[in-house]
C-alpha atoms as a PDB file:
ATOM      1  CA  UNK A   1     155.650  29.062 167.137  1.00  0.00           C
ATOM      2  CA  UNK A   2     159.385  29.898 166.916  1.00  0.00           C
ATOM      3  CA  UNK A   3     158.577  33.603 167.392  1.00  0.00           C
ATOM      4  CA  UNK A   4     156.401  33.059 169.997  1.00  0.00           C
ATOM      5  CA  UNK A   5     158.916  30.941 172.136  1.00  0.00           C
ATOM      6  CA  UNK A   6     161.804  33.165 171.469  1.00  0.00           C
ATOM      7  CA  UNK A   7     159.539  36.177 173.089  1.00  0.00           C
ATOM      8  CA  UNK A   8     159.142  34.011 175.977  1.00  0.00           C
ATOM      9  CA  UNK A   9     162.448  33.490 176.354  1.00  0.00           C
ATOM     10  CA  UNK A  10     163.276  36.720 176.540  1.00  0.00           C
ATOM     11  CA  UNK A  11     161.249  37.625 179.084  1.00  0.00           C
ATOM     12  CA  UNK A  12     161.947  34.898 181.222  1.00  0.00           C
ATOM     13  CA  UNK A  13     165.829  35.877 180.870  1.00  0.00           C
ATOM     14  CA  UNK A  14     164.135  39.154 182.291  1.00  0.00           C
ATOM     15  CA  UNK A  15     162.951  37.914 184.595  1.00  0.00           C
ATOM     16  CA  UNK A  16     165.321  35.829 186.015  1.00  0.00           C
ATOM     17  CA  UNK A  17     167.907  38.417 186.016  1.00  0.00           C
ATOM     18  CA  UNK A  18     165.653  40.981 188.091  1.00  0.00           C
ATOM     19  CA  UNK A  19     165.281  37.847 190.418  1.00  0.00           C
ATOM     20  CA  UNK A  20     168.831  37.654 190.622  1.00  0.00           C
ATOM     21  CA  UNK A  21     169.404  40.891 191.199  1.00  0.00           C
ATOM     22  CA  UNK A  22     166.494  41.233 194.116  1.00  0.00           C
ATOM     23  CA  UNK A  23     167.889  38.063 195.716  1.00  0.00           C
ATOM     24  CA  UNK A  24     170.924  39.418 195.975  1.00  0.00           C
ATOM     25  CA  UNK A  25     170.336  42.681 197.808  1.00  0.00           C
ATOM     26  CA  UNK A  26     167.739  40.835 199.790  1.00  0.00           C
ATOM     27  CA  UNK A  27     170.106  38.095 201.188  1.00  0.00           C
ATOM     28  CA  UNK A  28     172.756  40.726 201.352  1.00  0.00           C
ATOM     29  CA  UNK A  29     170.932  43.497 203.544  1.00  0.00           C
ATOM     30  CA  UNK A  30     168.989  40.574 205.406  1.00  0.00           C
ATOM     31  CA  UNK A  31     169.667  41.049 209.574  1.00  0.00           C
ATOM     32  CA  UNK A  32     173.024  38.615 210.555  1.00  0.00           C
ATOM     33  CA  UNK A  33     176.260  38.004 209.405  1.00  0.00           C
ATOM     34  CA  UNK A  34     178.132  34.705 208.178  1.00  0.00           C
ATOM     35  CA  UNK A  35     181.094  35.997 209.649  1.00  0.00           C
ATOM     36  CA  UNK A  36     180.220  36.235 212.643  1.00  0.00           C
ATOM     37  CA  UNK A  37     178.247  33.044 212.662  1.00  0.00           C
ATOM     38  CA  UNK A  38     181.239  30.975 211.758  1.00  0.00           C
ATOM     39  CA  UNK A  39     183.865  33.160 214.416  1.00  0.00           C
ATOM     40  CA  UNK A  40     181.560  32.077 217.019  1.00  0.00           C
ATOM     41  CA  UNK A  41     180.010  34.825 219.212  1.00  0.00           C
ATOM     42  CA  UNK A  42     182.101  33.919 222.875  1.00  0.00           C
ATOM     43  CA  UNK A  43     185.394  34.687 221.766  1.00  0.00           C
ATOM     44  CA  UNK A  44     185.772  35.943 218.377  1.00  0.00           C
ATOM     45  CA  UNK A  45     189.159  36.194 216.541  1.00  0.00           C
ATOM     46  CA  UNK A  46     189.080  39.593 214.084  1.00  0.00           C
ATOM     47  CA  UNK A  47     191.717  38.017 212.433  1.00  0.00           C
ATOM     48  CA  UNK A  48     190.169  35.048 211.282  1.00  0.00           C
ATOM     49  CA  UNK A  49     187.161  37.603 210.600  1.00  0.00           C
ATOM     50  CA  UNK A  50     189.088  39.678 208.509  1.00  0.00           C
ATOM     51  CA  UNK A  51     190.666  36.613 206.824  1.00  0.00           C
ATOM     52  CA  UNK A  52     186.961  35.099 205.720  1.00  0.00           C
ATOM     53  CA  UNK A  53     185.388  38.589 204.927  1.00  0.00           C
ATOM     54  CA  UNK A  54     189.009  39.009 202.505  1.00  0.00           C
ATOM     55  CA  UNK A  55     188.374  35.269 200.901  1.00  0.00           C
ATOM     56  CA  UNK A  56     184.440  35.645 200.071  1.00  0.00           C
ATOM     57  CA  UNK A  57     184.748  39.373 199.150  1.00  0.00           C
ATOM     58  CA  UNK A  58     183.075  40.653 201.746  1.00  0.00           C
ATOM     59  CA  UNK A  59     184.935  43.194 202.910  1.00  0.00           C
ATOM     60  CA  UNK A  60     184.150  44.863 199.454  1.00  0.00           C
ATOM     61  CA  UNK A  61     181.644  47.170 198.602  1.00  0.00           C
ATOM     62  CA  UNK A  62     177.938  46.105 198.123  1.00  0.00           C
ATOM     63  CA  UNK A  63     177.666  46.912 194.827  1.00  0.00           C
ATOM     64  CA  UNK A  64     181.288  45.795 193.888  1.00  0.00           C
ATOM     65  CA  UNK A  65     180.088  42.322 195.446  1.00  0.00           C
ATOM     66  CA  UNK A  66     177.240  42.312 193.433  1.00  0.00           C
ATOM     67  CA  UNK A  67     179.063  42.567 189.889  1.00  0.00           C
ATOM     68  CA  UNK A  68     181.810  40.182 190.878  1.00  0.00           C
ATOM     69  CA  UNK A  69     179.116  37.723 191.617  1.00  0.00           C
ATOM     70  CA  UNK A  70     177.294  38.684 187.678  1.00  0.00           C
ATOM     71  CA  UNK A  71     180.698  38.441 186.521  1.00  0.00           C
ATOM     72  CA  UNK A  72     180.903  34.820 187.648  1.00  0.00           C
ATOM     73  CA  UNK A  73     177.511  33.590 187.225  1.00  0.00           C
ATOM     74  CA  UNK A  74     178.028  34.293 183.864  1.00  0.00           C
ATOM     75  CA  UNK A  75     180.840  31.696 183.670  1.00  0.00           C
ATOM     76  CA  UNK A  76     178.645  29.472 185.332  1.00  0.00           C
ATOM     77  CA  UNK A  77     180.217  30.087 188.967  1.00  0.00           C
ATOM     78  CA  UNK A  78     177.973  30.125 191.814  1.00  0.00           C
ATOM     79  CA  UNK A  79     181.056  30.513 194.428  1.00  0.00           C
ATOM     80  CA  UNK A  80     181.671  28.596 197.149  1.00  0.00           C
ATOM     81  CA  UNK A  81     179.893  27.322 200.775  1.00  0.00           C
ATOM     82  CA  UNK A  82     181.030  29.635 203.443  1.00  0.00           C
ATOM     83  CA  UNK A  83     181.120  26.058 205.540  1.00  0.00           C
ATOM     84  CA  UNK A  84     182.405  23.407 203.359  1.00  0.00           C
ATOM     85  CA  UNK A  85     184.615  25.265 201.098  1.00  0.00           C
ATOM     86  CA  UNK A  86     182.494  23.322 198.515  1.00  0.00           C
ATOM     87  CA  UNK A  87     181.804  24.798 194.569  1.00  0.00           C
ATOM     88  CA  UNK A  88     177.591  25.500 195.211  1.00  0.00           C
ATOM     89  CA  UNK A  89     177.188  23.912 192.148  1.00  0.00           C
ATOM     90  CA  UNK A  90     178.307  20.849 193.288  1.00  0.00           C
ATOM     91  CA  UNK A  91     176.715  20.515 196.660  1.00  0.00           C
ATOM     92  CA  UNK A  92     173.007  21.542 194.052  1.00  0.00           C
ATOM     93  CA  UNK A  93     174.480  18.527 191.710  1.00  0.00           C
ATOM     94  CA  UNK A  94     174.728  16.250 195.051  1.00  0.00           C
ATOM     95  CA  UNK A  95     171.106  16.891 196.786  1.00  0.00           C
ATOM     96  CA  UNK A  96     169.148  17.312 192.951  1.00  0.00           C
ATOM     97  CA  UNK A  97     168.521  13.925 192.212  1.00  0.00           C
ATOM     98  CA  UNK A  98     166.919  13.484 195.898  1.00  0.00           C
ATOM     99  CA  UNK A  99     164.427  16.589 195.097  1.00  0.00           C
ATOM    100  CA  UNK A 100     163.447  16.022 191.978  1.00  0.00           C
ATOM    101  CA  UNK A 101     162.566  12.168 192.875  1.00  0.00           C
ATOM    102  CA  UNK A 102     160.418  13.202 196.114  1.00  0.00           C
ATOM    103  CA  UNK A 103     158.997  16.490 194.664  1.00  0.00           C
ATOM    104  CA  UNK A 104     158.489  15.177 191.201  1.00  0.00           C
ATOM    105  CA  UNK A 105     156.476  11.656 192.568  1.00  0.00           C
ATOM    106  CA  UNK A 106     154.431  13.411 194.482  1.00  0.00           C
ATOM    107  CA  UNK A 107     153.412  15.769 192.174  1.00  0.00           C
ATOM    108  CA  UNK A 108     152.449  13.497 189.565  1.00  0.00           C
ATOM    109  CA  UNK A 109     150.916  11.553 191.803  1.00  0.00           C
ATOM    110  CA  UNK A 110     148.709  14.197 193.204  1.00  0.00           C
ATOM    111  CA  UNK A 111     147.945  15.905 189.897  1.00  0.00           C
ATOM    112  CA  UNK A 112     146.473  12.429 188.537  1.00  0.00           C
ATOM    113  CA  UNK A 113     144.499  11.822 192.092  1.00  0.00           C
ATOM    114  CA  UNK A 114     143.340  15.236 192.466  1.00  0.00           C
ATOM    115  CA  UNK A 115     142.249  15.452 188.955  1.00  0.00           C
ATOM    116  CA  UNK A 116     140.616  11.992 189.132  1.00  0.00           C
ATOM    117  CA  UNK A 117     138.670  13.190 192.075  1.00  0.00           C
ATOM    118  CA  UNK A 118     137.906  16.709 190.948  1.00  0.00           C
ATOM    119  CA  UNK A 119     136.081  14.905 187.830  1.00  0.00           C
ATOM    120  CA  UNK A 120     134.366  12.284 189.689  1.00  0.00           C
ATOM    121  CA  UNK A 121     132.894  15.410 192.346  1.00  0.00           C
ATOM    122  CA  UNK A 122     132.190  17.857 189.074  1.00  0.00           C
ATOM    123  CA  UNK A 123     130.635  15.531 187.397  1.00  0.00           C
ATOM    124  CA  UNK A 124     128.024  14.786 189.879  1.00  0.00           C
ATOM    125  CA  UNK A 125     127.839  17.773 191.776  1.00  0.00           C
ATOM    126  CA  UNK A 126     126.248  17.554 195.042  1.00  0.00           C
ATOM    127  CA  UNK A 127     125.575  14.386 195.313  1.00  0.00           C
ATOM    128  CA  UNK A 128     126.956  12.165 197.831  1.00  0.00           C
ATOM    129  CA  UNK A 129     130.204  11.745 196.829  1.00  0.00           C
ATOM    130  CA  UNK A 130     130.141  14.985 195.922  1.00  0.00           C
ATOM    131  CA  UNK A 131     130.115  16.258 199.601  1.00  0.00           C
ATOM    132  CA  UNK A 132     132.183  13.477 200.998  1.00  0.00           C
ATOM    133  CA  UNK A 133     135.526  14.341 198.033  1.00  0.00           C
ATOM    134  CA  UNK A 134     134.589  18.079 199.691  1.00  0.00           C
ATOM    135  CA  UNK A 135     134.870  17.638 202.850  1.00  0.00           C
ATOM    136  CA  UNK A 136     137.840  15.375 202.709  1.00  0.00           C
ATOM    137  CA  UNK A 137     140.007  18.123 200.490  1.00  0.00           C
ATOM    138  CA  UNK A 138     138.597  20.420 202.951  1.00  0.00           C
ATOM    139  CA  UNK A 139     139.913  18.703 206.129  1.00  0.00           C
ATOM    140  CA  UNK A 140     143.706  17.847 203.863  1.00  0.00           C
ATOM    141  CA  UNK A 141     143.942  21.199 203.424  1.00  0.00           C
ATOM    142  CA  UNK A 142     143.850  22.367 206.893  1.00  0.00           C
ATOM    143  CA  UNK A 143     146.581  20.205 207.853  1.00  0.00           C
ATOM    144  CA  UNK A 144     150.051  22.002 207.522  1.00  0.00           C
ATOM    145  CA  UNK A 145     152.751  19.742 205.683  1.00  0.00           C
ATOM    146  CA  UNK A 146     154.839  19.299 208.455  1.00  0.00           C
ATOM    147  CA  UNK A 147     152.240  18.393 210.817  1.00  0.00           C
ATOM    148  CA  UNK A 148     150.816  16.073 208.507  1.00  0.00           C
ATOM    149  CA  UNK A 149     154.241  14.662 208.215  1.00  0.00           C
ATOM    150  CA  UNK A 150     155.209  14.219 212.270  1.00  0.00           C
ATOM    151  CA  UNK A 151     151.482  12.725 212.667  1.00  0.00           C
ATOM    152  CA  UNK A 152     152.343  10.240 209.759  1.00  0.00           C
ATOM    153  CA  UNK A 153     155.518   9.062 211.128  1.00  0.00           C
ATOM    154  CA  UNK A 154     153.945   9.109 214.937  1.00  0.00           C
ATOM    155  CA  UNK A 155     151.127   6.500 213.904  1.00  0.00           C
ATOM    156  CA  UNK A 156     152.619   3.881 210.556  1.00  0.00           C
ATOM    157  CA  UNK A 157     156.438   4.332 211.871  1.00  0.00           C
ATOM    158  CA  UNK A 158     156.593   5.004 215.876  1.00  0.00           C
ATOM    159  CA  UNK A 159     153.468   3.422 216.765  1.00  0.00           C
ATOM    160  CA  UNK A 160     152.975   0.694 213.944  1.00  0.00           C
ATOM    161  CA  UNK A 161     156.530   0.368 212.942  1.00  0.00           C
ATOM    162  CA  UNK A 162     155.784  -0.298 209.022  1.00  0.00           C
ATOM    163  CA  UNK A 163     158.133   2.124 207.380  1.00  0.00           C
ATOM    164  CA  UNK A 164     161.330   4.244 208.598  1.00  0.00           C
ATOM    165  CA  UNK A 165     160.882   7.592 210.268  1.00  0.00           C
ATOM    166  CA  UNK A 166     163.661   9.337 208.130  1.00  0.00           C
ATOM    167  CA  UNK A 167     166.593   9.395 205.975  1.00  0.00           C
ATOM    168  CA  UNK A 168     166.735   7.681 202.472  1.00  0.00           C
ATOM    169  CA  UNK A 169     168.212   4.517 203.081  1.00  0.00           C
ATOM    170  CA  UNK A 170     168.688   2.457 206.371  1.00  0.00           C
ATOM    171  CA  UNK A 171     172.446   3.072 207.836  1.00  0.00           C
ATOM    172  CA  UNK A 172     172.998  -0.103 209.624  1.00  0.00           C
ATOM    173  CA  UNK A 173     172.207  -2.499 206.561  1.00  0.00           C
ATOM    174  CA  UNK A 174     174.745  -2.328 203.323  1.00  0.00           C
ATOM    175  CA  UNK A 175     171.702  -2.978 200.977  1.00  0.00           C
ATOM    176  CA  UNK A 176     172.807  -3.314 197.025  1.00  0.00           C
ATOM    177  CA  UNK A 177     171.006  -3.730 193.846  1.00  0.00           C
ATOM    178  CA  UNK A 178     167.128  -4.446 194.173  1.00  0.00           C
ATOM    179  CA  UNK A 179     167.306  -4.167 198.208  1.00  0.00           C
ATOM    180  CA  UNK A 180     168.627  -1.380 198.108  1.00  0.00           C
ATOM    181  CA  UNK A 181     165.447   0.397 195.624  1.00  0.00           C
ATOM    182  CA  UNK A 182     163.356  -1.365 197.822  1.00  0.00           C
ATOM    183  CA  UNK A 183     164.541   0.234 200.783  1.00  0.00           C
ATOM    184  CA  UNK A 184     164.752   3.725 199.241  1.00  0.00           C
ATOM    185  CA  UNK A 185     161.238   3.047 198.054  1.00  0.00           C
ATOM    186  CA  UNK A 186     160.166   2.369 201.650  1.00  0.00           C
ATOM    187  CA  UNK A 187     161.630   5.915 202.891  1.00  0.00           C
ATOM    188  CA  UNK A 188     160.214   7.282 200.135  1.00  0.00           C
ATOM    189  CA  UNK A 189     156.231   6.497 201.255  1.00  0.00           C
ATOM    190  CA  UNK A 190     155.761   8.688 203.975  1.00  0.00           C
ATOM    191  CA  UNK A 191     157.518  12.031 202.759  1.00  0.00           C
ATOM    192  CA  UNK A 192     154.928  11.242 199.292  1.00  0.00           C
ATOM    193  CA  UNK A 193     152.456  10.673 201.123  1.00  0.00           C
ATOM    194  CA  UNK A 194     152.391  14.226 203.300  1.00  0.00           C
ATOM    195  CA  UNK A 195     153.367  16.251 199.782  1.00  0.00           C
ATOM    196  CA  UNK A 196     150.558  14.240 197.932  1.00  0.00           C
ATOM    197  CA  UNK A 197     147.737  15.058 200.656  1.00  0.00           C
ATOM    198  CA  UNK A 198     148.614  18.590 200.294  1.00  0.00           C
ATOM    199  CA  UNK A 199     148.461  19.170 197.226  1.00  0.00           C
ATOM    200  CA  UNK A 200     145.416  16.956 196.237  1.00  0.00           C
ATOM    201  CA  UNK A 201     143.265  19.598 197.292  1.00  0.00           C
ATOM    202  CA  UNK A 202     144.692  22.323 195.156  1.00  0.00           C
ATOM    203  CA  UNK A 203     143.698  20.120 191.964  1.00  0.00           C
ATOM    204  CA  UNK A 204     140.363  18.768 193.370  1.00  0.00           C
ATOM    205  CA  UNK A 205     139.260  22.505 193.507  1.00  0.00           C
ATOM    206  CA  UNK A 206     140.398  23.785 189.976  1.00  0.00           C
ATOM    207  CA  UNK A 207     139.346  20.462 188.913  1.00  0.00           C
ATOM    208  CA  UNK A 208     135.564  20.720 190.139  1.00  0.00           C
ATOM    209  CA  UNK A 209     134.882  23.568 189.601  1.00  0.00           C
ATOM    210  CA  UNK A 210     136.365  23.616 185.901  1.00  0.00           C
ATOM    211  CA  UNK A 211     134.101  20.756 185.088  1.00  0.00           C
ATOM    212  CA  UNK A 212     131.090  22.162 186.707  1.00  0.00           C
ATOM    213  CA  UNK A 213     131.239  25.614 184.802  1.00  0.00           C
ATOM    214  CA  UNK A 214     131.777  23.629 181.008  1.00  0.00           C
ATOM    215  CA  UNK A 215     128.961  21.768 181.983  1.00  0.00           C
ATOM    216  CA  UNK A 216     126.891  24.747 182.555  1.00  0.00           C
ATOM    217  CA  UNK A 217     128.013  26.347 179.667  1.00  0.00           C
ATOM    218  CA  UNK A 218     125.088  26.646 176.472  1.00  0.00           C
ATOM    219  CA  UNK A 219     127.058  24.622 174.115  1.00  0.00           C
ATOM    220  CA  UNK A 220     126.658  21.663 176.471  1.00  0.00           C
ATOM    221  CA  UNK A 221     123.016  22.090 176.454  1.00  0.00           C
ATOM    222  CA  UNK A 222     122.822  22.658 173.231  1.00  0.00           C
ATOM    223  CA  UNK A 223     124.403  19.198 172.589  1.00  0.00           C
ATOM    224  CA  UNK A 224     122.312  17.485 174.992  1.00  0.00           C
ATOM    225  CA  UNK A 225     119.350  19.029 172.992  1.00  0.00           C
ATOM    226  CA  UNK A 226     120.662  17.324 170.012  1.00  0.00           C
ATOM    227  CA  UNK A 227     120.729  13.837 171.410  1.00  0.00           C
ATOM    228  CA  UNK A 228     124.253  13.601 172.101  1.00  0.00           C
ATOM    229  CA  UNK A 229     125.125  11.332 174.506  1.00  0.00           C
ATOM    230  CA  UNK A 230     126.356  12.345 178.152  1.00  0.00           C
ATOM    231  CA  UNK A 231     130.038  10.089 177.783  1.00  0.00           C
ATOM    232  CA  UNK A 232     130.260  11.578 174.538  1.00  0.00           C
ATOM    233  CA  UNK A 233     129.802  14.723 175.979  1.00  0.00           C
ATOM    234  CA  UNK A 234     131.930  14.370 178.549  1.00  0.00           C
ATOM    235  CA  UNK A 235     134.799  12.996 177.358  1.00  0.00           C
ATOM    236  CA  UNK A 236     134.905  14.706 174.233  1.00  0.00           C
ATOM    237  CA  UNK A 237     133.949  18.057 175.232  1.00  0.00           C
ATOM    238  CA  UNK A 238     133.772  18.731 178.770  1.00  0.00           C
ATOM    239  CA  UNK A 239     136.582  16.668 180.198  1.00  0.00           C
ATOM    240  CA  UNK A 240     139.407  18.749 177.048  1.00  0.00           C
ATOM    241  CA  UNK A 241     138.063  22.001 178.456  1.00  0.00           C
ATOM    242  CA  UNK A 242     137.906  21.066 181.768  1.00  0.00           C
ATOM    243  CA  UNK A 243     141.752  20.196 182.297  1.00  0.00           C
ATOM    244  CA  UNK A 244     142.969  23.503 181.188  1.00  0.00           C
ATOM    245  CA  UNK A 245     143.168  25.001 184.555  1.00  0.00           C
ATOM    246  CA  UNK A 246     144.550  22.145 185.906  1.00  0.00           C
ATOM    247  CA  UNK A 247     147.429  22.244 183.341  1.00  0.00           C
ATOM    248  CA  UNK A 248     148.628  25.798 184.329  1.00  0.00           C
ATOM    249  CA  UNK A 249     148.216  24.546 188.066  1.00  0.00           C
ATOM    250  CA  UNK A 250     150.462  21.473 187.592  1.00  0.00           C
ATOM    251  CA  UNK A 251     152.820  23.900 185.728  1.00  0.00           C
ATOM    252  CA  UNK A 252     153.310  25.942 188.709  1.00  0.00           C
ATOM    253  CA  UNK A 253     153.610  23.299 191.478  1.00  0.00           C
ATOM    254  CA  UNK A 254     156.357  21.803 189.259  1.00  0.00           C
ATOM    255  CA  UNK A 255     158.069  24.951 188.415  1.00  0.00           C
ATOM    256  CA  UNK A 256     158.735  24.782 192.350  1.00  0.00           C
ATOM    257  CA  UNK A 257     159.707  21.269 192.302  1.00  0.00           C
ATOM    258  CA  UNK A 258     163.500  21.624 192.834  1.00  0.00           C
ATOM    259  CA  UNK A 259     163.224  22.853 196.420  1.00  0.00           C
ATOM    260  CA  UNK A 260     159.253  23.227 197.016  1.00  0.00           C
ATOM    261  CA  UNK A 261     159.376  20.775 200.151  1.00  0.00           C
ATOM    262  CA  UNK A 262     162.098  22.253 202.529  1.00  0.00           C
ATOM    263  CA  UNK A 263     159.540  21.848 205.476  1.00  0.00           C
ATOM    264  CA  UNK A 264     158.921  17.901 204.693  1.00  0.00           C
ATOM    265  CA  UNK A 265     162.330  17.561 203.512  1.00  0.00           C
ATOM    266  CA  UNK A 266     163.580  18.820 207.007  1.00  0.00           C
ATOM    267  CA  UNK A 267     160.695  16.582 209.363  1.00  0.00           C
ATOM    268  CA  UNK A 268     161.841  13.649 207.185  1.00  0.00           C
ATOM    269  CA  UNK A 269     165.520  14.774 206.880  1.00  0.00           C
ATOM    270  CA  UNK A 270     165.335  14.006 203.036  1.00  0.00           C
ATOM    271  CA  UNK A 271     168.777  15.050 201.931  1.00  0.00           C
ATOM    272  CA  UNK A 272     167.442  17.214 199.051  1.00  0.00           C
ATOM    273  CA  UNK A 273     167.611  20.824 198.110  1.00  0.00           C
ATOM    274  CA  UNK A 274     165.054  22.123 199.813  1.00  0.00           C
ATOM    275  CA  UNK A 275     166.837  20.817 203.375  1.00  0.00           C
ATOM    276  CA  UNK A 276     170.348  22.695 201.916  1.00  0.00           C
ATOM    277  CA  UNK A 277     168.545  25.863 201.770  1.00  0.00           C
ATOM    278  CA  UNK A 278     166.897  25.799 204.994  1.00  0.00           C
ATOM    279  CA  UNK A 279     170.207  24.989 206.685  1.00  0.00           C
ATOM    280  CA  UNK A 280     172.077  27.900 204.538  1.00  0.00           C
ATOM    281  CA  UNK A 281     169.146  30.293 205.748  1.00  0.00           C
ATOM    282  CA  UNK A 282     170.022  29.314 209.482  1.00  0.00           C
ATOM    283  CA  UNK A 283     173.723  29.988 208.556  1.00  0.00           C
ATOM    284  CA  UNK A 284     173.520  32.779 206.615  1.00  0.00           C
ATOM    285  CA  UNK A 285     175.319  31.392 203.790  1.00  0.00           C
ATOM    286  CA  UNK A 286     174.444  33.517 201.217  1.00  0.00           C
ATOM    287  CA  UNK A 287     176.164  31.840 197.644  1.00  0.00           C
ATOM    288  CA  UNK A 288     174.306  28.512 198.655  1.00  0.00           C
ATOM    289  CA  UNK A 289     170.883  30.599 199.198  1.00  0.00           C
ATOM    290  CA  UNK A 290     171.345  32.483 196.053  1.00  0.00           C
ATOM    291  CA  UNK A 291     172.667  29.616 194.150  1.00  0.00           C
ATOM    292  CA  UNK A 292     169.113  27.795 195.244  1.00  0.00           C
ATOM    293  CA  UNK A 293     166.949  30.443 194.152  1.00  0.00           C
ATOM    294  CA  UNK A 294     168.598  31.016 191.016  1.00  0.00           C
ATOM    295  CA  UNK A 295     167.410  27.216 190.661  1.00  0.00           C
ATOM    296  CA  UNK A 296     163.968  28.417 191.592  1.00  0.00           C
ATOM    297  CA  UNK A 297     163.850  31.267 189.467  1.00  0.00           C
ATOM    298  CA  UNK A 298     165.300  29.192 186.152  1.00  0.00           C
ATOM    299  CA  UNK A 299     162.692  26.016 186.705  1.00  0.00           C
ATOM    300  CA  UNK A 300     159.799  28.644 186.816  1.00  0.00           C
ATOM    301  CA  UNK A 301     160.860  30.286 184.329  1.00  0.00           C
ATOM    302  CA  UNK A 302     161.312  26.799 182.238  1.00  0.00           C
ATOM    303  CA  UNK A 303     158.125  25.660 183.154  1.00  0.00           C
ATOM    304  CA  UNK A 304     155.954  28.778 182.648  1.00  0.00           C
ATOM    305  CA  UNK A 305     157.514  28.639 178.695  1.00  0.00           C
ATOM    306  CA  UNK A 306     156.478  24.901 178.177  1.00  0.00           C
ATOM    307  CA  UNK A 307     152.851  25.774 180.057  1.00  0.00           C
ATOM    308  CA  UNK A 308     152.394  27.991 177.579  1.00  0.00           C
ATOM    309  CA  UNK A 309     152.815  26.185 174.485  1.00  0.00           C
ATOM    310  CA  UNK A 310     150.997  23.106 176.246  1.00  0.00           C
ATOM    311  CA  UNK A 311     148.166  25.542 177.197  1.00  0.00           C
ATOM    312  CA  UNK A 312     148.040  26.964 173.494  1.00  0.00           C
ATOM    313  CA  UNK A 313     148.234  23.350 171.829  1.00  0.00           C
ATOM    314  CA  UNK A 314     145.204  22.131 174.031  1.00  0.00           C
ATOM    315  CA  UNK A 315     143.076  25.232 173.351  1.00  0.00           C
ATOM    316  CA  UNK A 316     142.864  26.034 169.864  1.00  0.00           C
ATOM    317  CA  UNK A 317     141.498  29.407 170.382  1.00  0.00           C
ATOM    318  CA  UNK A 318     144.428  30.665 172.020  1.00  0.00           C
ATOM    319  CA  UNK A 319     147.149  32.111 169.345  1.00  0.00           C
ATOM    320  CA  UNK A 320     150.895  32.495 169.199  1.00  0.00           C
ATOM    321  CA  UNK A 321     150.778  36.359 168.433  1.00  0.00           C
END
């Protein structure tokens, strides 16, 4: 086990630093320039353009830039916001929490409901409900996330005025203690809701079709032949195989956790990561982009490793060489 983890890690820390490295030279030679963004294009001053390409190294070399930045990621510097002046880690550190509550709900909550529903259709496949769980996972995944998110707040927050349109808390009320997680827990619905719809599908698919394959495969039958019966079977047998998929699925969607909703975080103007990095792409601030996908690249990384060994604890035949 340790061997196998430490080759893991290895190649993940190969990984990550190739991503590093491609993110880099990507962002870098990308079309648009901070600089110019933040002198304004009417009446730009060269001095203060000189002054800001001086301060972020930018007048340097490309590949000079590039192992100054090595040199400081290495001592756990991301630099700073071209706008706020702010360390990158801490702006990450401020809008984390916020991500990892919205992302990480919803994706629990769809992996359990998508599974659910993916055994309930496999199970029975096509019968009624069969064809109904289809067509519904069908019709979800059609529906792009934001979409799904401006029609949600059109009907239970314009039109029915149940829950808050966007934001985390309410501004004009001072809520503390209880109120105040009841309130968050009320913003909280409708950006869950729109990430859960979209991703039920993903599981519902993996999940059916998993279960309807072990079922069809000879040692079912052959336990069927034997009197076994069909919960037994199920549960026992056909459920454990089933899920496998499903694992590696959930691994993936949560390896992208940190900033995998920046279009729902932006239509419901969550304050998380994934809303930082969409406003640092319309900037062009480049040590806030890179410092996000570093983030990125790390948490898949992370979460590939710990599929792994999940995936290799639930399936005996897979081994650790």
């Amino acid at each position: 086990m340790k061997k196998f983890i430490l080759k893991r890690i290895y190649t993940a820390f190969i990984v990550v630093l190739v991503v590093v490295a491609l993110n880099f030279f990507i962002i870098k030679l990308a079309p648009g320039d901070p600089v110019n963004i933040m002198a304004g294009f009417d009446n730009p001053n060269e001095e203060f353009k000189m002054a800001v390409r001086a301060k972020y190294n930018l007048d340097k070399p490309l590949i000079t830039q590039f192992f100054t930045y090595i040199y400081r990621l290495v001592q756990g510097d991301l630099g700073e916001s071209y706008y706020s002046s702010r360390p990158v880690t801490e702006l990450l550190a401020e809008r984390m929490g916020a991500s990892l509550l919205l992302s990480g709900t919803s994706a629990v909550l769809a992996f359990i409901i998508g599974t659910v529903l993916g055994l309930t259709a496999g199970k029975k496949e096509d019968s009624m409900q069969d064809k109904v769980l289809s067509a519904g996972t069908y019709v979800a995944n059609a529906m792009p996330s934001f979409w799904l998110g401006l029609m949600l707040i059109f009907v239970f927050a314009s039109r029915l005025g149940w829950l808050p349109t966007q934001g985390m808390y309410s501004l004009r009320e001072n809520y503390t203690g209880i109120a105040k997680y009841i309130d968050l827990g009320k913003h909280l619905i409708l950006p869950v809701t729109t990430l859960v719809l979209v991703q039920i599908p993903g599981y519902f698919r993996i999940t059916r079709s998993s279960v309807i394959q072990v079922m069809a495969d000879d040692y079912i039958t052959t336990f069927r032949v034997t009197g076994m019966s069909e919960k037994k079977i199920y549960m026992k047998y056909v459920l454990k195989n089933a899920i496998l998929p499903v694992v590696t699925l959930f691994g993936i969607n949560v390896a992208y956790i940190v900033a995998g909703s920046t279009l729902v975080e932006t239509v419901f103007s969550w304050q998380g990561i994934g809303i930082l990095m969409y406003t640092a792409i319309a900037k062009r601030d480049y040590n806030v982009l890179m410092g996000t996908y570093l983030i990125i690249a790390v948490s898949v990384a992370f979460f590939m490793i710990l599929v792994d060994v999940i995936y290799a604890k639930l399936d005996p035949r897979i081994h650790y060489e």
